[in-house]
PDB file of N, CA and C in Angstrom:
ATOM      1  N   UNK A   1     -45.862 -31.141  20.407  1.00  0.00           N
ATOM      2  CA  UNK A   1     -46.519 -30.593  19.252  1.00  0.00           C
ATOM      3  C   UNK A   1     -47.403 -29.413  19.659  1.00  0.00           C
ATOM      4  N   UNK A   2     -47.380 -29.345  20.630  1.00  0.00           N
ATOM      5  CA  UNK A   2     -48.474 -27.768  21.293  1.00  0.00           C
ATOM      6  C   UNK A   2     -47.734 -26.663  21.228  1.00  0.00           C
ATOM      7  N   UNK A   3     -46.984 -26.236  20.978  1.00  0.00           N
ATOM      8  CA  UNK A   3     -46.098 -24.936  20.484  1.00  0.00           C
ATOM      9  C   UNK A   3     -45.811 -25.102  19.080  1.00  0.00           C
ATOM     10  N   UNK A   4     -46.279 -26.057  18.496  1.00  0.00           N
ATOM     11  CA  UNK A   4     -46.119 -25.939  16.987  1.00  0.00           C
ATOM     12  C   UNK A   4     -46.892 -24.782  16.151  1.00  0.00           C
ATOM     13  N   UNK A   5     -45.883 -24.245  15.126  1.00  0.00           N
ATOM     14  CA  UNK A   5     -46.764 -23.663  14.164  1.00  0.00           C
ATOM     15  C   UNK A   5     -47.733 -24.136  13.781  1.00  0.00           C
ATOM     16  N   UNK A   6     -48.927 -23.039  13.286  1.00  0.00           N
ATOM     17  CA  UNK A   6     -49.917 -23.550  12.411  1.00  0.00           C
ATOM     18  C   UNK A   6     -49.686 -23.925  11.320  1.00  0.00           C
ATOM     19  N   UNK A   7     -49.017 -23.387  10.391  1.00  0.00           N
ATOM     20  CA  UNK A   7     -48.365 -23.666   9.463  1.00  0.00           C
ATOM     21  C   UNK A   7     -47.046 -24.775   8.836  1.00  0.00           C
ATOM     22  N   UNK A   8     -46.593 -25.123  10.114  1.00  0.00           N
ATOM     23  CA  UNK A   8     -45.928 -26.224  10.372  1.00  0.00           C
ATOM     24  C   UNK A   8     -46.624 -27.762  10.538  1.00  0.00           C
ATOM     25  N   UNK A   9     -47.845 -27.487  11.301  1.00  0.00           N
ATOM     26  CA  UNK A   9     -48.571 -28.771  11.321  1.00  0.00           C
ATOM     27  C   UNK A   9     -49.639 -28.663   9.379  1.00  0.00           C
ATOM     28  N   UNK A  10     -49.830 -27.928   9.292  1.00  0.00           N
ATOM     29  CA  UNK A  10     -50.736 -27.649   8.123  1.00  0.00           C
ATOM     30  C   UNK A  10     -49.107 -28.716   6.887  1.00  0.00           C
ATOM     31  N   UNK A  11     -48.105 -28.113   6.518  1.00  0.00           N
ATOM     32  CA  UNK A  11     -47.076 -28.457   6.014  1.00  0.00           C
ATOM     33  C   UNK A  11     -46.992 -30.206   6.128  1.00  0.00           C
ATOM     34  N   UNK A  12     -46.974 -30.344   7.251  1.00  0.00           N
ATOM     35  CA  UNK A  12     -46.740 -32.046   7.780  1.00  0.00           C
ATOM     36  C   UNK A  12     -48.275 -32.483   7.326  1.00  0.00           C
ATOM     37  N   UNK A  13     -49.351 -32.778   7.235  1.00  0.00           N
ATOM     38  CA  UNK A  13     -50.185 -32.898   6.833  1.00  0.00           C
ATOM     39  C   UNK A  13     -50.339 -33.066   5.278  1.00  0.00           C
ATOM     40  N   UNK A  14     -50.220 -32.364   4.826  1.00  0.00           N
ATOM     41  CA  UNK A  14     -50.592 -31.856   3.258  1.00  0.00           C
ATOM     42  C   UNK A  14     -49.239 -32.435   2.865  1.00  0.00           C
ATOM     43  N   UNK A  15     -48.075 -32.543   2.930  1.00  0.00           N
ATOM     44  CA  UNK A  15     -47.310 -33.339   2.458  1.00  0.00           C
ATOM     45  C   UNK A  15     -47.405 -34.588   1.938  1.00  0.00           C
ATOM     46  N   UNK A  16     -48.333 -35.216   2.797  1.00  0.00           N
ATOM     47  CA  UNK A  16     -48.600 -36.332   2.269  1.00  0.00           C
ATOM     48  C   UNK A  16     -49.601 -36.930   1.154  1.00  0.00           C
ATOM     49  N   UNK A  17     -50.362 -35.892   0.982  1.00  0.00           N
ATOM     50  CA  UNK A  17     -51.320 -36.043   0.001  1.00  0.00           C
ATOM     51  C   UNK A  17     -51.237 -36.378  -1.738  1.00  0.00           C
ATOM     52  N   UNK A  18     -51.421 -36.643  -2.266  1.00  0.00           N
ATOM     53  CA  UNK A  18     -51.484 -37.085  -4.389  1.00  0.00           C
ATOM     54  C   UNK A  18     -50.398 -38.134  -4.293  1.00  0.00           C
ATOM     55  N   UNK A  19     -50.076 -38.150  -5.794  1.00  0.00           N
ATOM     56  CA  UNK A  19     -49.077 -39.130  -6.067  1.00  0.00           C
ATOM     57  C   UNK A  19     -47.768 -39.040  -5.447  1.00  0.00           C
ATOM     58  N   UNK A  20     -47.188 -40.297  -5.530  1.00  0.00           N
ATOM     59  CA  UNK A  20     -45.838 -40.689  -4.891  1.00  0.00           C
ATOM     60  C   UNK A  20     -44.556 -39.648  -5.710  1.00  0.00           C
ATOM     61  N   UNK A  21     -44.853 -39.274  -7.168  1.00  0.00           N
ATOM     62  CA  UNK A  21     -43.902 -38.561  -7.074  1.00  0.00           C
ATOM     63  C   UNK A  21     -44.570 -36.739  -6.925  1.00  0.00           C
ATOM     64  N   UNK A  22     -45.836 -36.465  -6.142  1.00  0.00           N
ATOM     65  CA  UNK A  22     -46.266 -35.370  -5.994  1.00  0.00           C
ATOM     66  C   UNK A  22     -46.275 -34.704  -4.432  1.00  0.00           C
ATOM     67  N   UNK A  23     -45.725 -33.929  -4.099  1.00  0.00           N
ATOM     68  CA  UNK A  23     -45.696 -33.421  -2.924  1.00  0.00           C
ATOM     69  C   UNK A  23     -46.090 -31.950  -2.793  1.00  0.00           C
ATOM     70  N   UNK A  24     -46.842 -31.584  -2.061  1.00  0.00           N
ATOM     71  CA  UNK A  24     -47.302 -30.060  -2.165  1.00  0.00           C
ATOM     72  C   UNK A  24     -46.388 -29.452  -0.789  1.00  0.00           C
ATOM     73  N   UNK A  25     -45.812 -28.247  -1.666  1.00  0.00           N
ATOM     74  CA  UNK A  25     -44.510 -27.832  -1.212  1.00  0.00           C
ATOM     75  C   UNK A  25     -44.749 -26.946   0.738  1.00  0.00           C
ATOM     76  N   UNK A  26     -44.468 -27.334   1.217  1.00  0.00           N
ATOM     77  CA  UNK A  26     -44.173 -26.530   2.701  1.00  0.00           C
ATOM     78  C   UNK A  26     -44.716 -24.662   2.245  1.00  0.00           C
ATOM     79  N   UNK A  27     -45.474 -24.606   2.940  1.00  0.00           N
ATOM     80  CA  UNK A  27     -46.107 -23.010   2.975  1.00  0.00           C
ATOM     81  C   UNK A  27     -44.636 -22.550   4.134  1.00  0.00           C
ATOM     82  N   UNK A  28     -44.299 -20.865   3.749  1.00  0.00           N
ATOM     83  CA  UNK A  28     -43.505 -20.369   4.490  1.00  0.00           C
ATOM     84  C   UNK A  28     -43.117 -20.748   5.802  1.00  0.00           C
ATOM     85  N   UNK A  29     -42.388 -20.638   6.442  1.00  0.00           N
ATOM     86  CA  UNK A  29     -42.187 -20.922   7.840  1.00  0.00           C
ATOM     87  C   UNK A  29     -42.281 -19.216   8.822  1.00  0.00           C
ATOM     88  N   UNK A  30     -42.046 -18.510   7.812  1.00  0.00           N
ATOM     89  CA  UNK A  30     -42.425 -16.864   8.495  1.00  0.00           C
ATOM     90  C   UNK A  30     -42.845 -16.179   8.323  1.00  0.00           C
ATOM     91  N   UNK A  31     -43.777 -15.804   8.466  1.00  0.00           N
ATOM     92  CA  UNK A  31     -44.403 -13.837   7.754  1.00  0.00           C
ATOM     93  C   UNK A  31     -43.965 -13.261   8.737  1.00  0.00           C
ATOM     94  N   UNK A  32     -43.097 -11.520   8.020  1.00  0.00           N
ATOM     95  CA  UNK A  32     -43.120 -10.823   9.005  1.00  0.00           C
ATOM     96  C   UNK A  32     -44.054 -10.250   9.951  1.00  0.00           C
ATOM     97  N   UNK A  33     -44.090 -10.001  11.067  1.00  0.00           N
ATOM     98  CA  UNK A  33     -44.965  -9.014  11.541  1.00  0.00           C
ATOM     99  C   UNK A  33     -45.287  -7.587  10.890  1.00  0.00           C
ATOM    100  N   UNK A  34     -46.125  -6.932  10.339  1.00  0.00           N
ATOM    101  CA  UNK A  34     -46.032  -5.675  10.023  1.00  0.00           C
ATOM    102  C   UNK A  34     -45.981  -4.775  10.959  1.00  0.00           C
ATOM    103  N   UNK A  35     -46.364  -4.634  12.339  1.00  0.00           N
ATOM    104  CA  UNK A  35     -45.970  -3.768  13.102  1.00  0.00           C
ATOM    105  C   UNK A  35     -44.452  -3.870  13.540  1.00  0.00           C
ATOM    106  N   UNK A  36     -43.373  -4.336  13.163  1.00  0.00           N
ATOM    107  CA  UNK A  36     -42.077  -4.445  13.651  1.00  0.00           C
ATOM    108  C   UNK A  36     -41.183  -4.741  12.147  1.00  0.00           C
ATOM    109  N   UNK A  37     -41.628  -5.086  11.400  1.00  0.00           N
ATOM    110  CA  UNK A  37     -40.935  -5.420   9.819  1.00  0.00           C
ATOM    111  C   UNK A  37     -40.690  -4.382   9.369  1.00  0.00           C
ATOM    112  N   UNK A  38     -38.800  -4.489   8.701  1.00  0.00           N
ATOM    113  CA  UNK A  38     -38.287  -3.356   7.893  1.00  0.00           C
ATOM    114  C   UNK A  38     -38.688  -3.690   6.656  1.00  0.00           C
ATOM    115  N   UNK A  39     -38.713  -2.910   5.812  1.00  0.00           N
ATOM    116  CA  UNK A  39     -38.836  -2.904   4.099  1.00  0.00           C
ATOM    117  C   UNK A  39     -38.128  -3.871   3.679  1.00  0.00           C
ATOM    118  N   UNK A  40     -36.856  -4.481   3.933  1.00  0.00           N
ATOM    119  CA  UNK A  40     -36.377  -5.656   3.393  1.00  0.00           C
ATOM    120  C   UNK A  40     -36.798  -6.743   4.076  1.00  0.00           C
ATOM    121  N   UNK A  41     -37.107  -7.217   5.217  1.00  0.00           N
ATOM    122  CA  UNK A  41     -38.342  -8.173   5.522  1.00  0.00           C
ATOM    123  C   UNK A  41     -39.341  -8.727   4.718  1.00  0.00           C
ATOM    124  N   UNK A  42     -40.372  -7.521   4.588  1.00  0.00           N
ATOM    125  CA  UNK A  42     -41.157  -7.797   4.060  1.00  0.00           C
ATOM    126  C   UNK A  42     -40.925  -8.150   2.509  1.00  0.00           C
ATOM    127  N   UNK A  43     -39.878  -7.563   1.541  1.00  0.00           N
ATOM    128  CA  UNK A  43     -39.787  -7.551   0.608  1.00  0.00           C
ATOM    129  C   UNK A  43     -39.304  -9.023   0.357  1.00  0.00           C
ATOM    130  N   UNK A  44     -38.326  -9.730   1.413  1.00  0.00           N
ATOM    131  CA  UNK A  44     -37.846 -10.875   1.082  1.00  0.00           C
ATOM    132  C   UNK A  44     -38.811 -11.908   1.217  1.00  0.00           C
ATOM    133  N   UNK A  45     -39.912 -11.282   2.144  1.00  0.00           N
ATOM    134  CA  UNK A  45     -41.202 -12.696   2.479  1.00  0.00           C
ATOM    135  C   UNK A  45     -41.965 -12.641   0.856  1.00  0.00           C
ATOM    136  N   UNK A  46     -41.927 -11.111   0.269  1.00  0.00           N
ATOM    137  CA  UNK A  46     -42.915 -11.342  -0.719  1.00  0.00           C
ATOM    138  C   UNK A  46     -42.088 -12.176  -1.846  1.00  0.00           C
ATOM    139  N   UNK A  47     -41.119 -12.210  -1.990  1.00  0.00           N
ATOM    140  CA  UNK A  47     -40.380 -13.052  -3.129  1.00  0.00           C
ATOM    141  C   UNK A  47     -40.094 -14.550  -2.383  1.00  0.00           C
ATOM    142  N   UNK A  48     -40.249 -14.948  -1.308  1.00  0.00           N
ATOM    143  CA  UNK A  48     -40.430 -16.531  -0.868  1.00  0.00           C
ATOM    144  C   UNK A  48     -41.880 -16.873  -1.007  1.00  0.00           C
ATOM    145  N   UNK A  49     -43.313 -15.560  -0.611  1.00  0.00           N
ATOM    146  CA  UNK A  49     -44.808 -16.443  -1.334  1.00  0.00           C
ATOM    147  C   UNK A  49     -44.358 -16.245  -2.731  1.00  0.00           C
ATOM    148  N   UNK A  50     -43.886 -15.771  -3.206  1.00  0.00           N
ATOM    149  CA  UNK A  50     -43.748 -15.844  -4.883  1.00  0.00           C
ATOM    150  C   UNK A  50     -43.253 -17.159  -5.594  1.00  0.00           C
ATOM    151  N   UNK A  51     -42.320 -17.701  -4.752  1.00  0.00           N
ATOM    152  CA  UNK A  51     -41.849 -18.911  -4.625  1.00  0.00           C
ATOM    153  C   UNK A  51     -42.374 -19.932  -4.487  1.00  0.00           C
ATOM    154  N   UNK A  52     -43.371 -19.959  -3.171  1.00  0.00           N
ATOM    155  CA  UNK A  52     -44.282 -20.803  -2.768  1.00  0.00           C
ATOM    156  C   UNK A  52     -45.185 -20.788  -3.816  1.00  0.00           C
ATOM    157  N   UNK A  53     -45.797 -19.520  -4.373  1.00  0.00           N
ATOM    158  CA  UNK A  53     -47.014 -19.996  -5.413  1.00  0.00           C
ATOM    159  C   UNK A  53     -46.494 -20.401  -6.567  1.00  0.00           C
ATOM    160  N   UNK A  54     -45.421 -19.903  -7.370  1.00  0.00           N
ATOM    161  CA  UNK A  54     -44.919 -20.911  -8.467  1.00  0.00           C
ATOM    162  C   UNK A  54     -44.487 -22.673  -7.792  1.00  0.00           C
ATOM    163  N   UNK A  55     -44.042 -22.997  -6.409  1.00  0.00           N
ATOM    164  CA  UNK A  55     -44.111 -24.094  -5.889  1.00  0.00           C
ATOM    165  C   UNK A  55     -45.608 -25.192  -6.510  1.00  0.00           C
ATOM    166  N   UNK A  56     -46.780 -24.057  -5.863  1.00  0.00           N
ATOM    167  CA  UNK A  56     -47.556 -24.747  -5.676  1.00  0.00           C
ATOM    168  C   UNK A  56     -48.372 -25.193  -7.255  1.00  0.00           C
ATOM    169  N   UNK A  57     -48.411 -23.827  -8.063  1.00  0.00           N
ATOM    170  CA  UNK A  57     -48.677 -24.133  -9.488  1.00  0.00           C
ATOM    171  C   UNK A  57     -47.723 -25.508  -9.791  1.00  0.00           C
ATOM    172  N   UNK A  58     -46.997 -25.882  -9.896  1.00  0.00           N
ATOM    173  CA  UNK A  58     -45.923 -27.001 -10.019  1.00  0.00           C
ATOM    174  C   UNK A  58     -46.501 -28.382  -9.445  1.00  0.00           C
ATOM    175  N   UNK A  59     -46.780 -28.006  -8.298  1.00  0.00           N
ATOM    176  CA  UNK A  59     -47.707 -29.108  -7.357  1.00  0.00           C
ATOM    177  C   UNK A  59     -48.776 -29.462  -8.302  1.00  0.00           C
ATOM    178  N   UNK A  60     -49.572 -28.377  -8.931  1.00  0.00           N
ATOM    179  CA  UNK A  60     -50.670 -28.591  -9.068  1.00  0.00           C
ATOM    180  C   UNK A  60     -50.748 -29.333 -10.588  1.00  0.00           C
ATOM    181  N   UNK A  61     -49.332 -28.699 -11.720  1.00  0.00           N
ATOM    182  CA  UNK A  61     -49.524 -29.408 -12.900  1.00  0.00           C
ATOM    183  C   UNK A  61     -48.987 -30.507 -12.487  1.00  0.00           C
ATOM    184  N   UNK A  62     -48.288 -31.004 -11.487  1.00  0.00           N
ATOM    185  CA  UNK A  62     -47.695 -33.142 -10.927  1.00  0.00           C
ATOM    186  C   UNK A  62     -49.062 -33.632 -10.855  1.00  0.00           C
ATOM    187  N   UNK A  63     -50.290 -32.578  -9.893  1.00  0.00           N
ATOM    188  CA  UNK A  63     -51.277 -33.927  -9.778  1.00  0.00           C
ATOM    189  C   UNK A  63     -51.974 -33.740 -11.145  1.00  0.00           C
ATOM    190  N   UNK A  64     -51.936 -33.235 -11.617  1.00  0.00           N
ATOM    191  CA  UNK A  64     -53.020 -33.287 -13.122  1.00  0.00           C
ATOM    192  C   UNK A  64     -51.897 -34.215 -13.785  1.00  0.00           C
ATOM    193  N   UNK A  65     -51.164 -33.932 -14.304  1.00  0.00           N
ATOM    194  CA  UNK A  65     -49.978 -35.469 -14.593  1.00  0.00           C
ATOM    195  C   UNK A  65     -50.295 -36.533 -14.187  1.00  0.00           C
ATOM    196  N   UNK A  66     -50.454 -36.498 -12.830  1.00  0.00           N
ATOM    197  CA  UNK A  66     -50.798 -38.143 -12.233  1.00  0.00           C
ATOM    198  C   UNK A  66     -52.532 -38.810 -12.564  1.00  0.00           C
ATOM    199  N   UNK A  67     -52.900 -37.804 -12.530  1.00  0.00           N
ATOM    200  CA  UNK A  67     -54.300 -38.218 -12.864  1.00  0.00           C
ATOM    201  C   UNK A  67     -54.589 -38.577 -14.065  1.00  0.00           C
ATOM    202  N   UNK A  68     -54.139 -37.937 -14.685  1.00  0.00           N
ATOM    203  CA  UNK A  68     -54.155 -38.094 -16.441  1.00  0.00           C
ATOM    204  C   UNK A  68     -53.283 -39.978 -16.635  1.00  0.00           C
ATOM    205  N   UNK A  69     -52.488 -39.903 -15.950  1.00  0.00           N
ATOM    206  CA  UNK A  69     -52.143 -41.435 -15.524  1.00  0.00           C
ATOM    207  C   UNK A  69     -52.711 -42.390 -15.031  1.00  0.00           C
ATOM    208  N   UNK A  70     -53.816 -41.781 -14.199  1.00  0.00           N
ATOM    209  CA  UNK A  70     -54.096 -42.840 -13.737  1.00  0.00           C
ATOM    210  C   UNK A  70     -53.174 -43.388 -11.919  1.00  0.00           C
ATOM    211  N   UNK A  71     -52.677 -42.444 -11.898  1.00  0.00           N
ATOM    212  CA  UNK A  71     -51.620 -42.703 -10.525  1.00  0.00           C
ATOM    213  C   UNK A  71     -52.530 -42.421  -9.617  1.00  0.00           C
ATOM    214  N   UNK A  72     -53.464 -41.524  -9.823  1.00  0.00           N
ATOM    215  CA  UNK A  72     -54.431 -41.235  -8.559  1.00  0.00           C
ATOM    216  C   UNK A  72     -55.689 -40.477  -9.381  1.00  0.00           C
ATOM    217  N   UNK A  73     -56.883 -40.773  -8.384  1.00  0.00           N
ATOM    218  CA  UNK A  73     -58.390 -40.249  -8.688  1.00  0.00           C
ATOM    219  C   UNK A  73     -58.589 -39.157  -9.151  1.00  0.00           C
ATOM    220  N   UNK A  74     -60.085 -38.441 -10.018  1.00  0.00           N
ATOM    221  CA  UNK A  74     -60.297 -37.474 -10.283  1.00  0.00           C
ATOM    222  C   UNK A  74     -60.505 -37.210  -8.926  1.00  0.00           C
ATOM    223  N   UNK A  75     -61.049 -37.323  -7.953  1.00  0.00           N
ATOM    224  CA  UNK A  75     -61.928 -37.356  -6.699  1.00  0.00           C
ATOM    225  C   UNK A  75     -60.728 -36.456  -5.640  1.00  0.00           C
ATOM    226  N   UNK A  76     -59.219 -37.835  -6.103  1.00  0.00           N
ATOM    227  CA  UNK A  76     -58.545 -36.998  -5.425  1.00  0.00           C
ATOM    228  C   UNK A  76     -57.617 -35.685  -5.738  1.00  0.00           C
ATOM    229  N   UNK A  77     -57.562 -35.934  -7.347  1.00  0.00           N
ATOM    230  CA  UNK A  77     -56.584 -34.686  -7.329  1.00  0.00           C
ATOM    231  C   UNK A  77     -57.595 -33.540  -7.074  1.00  0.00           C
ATOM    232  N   UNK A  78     -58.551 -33.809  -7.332  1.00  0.00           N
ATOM    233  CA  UNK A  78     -59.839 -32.363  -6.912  1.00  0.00           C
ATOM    234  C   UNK A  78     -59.500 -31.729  -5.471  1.00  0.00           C
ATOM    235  N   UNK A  79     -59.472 -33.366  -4.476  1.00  0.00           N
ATOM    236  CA  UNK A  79     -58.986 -33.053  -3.315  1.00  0.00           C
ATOM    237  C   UNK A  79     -58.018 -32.501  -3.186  1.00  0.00           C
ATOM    238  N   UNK A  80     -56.767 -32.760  -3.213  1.00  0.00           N
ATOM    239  CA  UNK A  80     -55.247 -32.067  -3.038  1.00  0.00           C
ATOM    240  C   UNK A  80     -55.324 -31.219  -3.822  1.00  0.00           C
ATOM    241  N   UNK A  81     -55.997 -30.689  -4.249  1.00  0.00           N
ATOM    242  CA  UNK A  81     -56.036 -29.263  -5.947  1.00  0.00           C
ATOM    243  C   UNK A  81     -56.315 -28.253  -4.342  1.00  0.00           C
ATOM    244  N   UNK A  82     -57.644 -28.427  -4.055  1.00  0.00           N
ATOM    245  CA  UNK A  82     -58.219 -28.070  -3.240  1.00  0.00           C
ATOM    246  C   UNK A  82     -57.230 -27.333  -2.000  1.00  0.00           C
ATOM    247  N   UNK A  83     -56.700 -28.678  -1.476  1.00  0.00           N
ATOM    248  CA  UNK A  83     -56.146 -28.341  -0.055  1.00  0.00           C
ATOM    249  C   UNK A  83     -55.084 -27.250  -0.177  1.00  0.00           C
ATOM    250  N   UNK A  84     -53.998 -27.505  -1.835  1.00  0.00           N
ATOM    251  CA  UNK A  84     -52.849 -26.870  -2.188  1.00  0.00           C
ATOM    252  C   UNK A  84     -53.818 -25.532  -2.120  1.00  0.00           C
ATOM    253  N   UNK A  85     -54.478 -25.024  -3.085  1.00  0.00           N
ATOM    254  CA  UNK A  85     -55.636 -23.725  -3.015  1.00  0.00           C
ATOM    255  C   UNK A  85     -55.313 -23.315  -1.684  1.00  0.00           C
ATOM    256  N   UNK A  86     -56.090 -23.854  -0.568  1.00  0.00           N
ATOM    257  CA  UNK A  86     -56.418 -23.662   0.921  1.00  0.00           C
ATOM    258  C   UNK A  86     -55.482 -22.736   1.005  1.00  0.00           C
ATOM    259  N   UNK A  87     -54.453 -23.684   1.317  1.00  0.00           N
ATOM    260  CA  UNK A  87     -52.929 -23.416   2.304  1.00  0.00           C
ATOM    261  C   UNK A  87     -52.437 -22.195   1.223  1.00  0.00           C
ATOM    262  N   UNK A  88     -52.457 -22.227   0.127  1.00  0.00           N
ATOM    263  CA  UNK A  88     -51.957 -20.709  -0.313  1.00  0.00           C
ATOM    264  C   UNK A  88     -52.501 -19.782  -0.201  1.00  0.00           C
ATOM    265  N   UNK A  89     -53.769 -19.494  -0.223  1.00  0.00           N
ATOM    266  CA  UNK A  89     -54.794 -18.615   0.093  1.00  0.00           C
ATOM    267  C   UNK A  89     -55.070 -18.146   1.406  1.00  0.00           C
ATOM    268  N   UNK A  90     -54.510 -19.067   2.181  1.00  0.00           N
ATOM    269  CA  UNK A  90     -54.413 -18.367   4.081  1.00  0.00           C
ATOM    270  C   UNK A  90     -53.045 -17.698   4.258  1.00  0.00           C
ATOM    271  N   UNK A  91     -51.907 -18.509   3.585  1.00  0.00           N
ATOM    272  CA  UNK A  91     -50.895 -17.753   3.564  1.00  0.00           C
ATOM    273  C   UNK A  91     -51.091 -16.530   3.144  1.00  0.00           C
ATOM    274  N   UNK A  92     -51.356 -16.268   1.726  1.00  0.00           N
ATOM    275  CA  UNK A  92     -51.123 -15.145   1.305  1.00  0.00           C
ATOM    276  C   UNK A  92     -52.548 -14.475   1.799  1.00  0.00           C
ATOM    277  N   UNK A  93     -53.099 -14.775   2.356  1.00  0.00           N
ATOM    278  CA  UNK A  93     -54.174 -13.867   2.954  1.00  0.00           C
ATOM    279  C   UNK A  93     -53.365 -13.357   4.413  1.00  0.00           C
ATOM    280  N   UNK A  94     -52.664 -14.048   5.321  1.00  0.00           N
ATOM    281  CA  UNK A  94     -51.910 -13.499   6.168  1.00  0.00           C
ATOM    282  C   UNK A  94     -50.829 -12.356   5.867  1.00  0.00           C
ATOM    283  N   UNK A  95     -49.854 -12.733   4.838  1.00  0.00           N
ATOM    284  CA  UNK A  95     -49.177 -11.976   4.624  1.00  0.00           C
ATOM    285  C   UNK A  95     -49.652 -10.367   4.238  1.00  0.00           C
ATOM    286  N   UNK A  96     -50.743 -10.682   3.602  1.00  0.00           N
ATOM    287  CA  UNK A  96     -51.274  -9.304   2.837  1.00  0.00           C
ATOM    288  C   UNK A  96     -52.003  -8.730   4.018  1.00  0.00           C
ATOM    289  N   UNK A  97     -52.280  -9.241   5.510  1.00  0.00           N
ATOM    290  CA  UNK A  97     -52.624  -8.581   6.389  1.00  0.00           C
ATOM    291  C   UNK A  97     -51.248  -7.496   7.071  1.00  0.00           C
ATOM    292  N   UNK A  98     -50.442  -8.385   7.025  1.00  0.00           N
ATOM    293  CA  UNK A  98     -49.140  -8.018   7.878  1.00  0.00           C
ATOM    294  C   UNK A  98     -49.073  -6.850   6.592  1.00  0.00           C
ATOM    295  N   UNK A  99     -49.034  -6.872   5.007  1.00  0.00           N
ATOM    296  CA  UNK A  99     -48.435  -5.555   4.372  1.00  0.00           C
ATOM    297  C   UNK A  99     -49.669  -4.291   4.420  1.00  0.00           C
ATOM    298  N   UNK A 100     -50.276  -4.767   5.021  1.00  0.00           N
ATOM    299  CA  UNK A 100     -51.810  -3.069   5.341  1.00  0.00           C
ATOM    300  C   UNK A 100     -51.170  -2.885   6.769  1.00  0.00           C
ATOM    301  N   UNK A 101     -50.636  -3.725   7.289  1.00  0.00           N
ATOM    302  CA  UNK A 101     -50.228  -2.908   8.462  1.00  0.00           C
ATOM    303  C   UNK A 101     -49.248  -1.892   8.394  1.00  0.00           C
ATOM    304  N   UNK A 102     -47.873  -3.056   8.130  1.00  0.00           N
ATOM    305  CA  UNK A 102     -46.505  -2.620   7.247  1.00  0.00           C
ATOM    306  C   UNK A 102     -47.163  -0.582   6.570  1.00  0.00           C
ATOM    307  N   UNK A 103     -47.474  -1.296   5.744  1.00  0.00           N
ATOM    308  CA  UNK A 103     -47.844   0.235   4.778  1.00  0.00           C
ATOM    309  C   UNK A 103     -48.914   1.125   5.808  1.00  0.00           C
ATOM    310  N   UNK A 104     -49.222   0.967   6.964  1.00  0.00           N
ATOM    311  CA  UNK A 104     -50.368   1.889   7.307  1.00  0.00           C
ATOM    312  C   UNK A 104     -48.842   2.490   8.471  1.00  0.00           C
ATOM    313  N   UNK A 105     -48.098   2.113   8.779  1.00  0.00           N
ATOM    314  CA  UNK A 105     -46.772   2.232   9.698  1.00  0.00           C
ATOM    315  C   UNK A 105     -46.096   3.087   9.055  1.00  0.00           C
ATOM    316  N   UNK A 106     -46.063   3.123   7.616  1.00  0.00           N
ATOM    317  CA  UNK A 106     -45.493   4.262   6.662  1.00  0.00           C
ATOM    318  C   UNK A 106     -45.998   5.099   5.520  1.00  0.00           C
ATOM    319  N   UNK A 107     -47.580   5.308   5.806  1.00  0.00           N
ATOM    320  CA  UNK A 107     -48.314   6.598   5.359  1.00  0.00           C
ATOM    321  C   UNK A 107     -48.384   7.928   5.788  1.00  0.00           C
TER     322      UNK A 107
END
């Protein structure tokens, strides 16, 4: 597990979190690099976070479903609301590093 992605262990983790039929979806497995990424690279990573965040909106109306049930806590869907937040917000905070590079490579 010591050559594991960050994002790979983050994925295995957070999987397990809310209701039994709620799973918060695997964050990307790649961002391009922006110093080495062609225009279709990057373009295909931005339509897989696009993916991932309609994923995770999805995630997020299952745990409000479950809660509203009764399948699991206010306490916790706050929690897993939370963590889903996290993990998209580092992603797409990475990626949007790699596209200021990307775009500073072709100004």
């Amino acid at each position: 597990m010591r050559n594991a992605s960050p994002l790979l262990v983050l994925s295995l983790l957070f999987s397990m979190s809310a209701g039994a039929d709620c799973v918060l979806p695997a964050p990307p497995s790649h961002i391009p690099d922006g110093h080495s990424a062609n225009e279709q690279e990057m373009k295909s990573a931005m339509r897989t976070l696009q993916q991932y965040n309609d994923d995770v909106d999805e995630y997020m109306k299952c745990i409000e479903f479950e809660q509203r049930r009764n399948v699991i806590s206010f306490g916790d869907k706050e929690k897993d609301r939370s963590t889903a937040i996290d993990s998209l917000a580092t992603v797409v905070g990475h990626f949007n590093e790699q596209v200021r590079i990307f775009k500073s490579r072709h100004s």
